[in-house]
N, C-alpha and C. Protein backbone atom coordinates (compact mmCIF):
# COMPACT_ATOMS: atom_id res chain seq x y z
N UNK A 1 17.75 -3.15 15.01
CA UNK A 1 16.72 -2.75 14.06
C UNK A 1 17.07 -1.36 13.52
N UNK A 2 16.84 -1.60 11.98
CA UNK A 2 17.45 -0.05 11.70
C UNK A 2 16.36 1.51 11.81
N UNK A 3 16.78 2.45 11.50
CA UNK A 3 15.59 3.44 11.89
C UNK A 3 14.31 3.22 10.88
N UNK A 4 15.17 3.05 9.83
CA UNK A 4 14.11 2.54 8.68
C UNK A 4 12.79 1.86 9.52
N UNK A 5 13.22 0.60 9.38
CA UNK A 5 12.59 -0.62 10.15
C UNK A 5 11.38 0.30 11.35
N UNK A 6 12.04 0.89 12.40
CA UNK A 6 11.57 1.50 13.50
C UNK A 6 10.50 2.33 12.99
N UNK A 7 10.75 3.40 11.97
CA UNK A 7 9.95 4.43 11.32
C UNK A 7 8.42 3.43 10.96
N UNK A 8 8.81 2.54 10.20
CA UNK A 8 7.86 1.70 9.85
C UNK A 8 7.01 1.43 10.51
N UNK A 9 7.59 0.80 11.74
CA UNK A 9 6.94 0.24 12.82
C UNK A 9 5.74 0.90 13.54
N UNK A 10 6.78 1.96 13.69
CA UNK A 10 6.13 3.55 14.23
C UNK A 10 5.03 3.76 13.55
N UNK A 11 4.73 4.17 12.08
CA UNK A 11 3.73 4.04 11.18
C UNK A 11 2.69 3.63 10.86
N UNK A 12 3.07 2.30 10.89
CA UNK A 12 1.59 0.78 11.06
C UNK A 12 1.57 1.33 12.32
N UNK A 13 1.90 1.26 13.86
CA UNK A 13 1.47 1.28 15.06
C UNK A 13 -0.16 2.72 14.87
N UNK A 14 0.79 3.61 14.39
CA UNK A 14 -0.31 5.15 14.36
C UNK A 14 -1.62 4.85 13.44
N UNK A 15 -1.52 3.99 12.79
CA UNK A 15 -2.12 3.67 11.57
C UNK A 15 -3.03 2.92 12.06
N UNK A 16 -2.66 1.72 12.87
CA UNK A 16 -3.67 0.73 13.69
C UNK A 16 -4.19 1.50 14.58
N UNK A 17 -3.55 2.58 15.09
CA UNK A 17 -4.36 3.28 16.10
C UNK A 17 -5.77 4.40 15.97
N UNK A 18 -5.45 4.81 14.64
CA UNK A 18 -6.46 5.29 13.96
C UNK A 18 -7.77 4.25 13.83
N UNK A 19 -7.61 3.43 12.95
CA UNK A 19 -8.07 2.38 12.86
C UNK A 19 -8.65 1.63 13.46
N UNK A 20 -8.46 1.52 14.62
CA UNK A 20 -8.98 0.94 16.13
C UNK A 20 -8.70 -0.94 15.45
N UNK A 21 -7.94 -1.34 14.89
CA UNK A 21 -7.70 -2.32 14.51
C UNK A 21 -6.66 -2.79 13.71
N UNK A 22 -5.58 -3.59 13.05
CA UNK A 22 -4.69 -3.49 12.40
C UNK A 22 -5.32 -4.09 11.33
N UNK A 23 -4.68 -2.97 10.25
CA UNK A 23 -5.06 -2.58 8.70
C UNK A 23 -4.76 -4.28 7.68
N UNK A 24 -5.28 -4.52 7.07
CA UNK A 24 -5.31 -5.85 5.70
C UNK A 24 -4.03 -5.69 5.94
N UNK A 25 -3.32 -7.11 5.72
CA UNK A 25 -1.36 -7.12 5.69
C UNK A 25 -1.08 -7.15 4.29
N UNK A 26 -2.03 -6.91 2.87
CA UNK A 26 -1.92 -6.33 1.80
C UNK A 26 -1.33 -4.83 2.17
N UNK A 27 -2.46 -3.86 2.66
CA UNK A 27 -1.93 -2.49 2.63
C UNK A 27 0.00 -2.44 3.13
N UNK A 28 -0.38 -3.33 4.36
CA UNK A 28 1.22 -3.42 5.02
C UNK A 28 1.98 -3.24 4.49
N UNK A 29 2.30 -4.50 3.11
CA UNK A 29 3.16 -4.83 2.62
C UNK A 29 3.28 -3.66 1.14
N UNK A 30 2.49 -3.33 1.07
CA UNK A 30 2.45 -2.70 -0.35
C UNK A 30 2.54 -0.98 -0.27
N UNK A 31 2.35 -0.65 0.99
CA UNK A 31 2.59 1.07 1.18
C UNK A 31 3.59 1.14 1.94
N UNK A 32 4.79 2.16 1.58
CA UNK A 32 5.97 3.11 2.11
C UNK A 32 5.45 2.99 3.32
N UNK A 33 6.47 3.40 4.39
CA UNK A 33 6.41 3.83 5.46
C UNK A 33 6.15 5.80 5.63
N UNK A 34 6.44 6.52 4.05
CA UNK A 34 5.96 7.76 3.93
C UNK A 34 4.36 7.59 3.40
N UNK A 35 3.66 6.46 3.11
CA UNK A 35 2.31 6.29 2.95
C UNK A 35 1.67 5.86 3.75
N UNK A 36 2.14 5.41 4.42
CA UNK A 36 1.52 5.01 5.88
C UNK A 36 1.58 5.84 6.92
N UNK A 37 2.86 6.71 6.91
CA UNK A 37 1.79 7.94 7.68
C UNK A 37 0.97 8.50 7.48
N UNK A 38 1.30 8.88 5.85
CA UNK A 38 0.22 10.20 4.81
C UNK A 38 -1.47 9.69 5.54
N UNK A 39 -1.02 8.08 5.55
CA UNK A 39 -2.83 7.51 5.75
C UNK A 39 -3.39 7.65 7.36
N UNK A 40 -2.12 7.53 7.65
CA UNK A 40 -2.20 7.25 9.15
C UNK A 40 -2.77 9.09 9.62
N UNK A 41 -2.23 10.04 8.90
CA UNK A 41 -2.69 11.27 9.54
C UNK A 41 -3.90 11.83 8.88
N UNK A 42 -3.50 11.34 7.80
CA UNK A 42 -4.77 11.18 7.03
C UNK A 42 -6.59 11.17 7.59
N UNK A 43 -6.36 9.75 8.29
CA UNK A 43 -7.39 9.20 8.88
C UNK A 43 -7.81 10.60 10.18
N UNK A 44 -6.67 10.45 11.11
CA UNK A 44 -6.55 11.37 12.64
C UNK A 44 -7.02 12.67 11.79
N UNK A 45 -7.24 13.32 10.75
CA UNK A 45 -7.50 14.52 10.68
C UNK A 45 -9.05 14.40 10.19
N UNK A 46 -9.24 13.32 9.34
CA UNK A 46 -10.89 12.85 9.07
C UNK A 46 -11.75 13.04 10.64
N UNK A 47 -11.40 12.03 11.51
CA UNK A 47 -12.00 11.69 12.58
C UNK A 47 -11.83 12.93 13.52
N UNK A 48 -10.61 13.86 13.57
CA UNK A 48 -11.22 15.42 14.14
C UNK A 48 -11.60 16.27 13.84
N UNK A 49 -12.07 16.09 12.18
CA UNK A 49 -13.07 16.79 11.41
C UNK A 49 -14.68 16.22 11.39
N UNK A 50 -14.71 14.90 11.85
CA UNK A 50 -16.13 14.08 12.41
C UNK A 50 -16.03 14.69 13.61
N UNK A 51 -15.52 14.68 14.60
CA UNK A 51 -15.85 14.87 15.80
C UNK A 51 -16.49 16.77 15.87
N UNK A 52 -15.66 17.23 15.22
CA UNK A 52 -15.93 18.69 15.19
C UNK A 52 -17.35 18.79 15.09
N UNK A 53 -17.54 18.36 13.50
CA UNK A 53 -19.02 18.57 13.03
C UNK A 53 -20.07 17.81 14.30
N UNK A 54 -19.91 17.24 14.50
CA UNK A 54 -20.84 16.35 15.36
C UNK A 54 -20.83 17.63 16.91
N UNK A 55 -20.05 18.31 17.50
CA UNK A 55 -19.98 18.76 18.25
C UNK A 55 -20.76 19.78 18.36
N UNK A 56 -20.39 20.64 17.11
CA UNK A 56 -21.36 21.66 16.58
C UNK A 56 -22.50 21.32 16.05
N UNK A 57 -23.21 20.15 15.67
CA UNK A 57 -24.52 20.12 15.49
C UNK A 57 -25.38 19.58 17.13
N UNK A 58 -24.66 19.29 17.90
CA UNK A 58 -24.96 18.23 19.40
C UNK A 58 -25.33 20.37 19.78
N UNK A 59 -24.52 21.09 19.66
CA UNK A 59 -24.85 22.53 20.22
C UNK A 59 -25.75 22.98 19.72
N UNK A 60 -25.61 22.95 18.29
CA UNK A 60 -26.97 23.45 17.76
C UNK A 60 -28.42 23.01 18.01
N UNK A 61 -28.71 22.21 18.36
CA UNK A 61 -29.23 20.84 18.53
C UNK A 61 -29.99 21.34 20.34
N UNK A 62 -29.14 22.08 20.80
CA UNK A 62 -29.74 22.39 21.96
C UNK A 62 -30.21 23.58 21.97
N UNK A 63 -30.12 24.45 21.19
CA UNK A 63 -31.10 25.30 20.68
C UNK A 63 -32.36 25.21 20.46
N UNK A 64 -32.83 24.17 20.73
CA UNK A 64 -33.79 23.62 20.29
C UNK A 64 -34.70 23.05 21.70
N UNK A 65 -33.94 23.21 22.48
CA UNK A 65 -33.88 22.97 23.94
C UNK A 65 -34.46 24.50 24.66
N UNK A 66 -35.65 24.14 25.77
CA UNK A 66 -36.16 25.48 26.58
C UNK A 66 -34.53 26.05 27.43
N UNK A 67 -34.59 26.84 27.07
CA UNK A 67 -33.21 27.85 27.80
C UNK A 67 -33.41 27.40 29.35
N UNK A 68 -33.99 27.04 29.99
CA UNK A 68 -33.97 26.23 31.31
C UNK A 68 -33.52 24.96 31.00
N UNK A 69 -34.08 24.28 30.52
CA UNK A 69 -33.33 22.84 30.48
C UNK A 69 -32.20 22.70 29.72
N UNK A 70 -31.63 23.53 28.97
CA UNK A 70 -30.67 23.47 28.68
C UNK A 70 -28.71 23.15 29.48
N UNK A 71 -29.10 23.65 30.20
CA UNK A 71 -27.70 23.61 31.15
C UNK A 71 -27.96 21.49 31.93
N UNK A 72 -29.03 21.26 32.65
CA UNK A 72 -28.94 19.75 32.72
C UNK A 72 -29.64 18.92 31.37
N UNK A 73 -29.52 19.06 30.65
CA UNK A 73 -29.92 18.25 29.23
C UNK A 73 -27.95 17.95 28.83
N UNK A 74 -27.70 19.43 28.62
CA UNK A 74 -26.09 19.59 28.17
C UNK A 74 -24.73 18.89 29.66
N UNK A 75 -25.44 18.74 30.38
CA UNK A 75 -24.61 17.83 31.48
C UNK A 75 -25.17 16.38 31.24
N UNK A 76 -26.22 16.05 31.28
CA UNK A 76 -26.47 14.28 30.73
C UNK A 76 -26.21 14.00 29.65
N UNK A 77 -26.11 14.44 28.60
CA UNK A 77 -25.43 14.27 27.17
C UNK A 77 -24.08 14.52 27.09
N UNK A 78 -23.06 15.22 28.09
CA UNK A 78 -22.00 15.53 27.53
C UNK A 78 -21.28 14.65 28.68
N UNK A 79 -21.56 14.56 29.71
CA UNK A 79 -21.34 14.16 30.78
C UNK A 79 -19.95 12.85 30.98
C-alpha cells in the first residue's frame, strides 16, 4: 500500500473518530486526503472549543452554589 493510500486511510480513520461514526462514502470519495484532515481537525478543534465553553459555564454555574456546598456539588457533577 502506497503512503498515499496509508495517509488516506489515516485521515478517514481521524475523521470517523471525530465523528463517533464513519462519515457518508459520498464525502469519502469526493474529498482529498488534505480535506479530510482539514475536516478531520477541523471537527477535534470545534468539540475542544464545546467542551471549553461548557466547562466554564458548569464553573460559573457554581457560583451560584452556597460556598459550602460547593466543593461536594463540584465532586458529584464532575466526578
Amino acid at each position: 500500500m502506497s503512503n498515499e493510500a496509508n495517509g488516506a486511510k489515516e485521515a478517514l480513520a481521524r475523521l470517523t473518530s471525530e465523528l463517533g461514526s464513519p462519515p457518508p462514502e459520498g464525502i469519502t470519495t469526493a474529498l482529498t486526503e488534505a480535506q479530510l484532515s482539514f475536516l478531520a481537525d477541523a471537527l477535534k478543534a470545534e468539540h475542544a472549543h464545546r467542551a471549553s465553553g461548557l466547562g466554564e459555564a458548569a464553573e460559573e454555574a457554581l457560583g451560584l452554589v452556597p460556598a459550602l456546598a460547593r466543593g461536594p456539588v463540584r465532586r458529584i457533577l464532575f466526578a
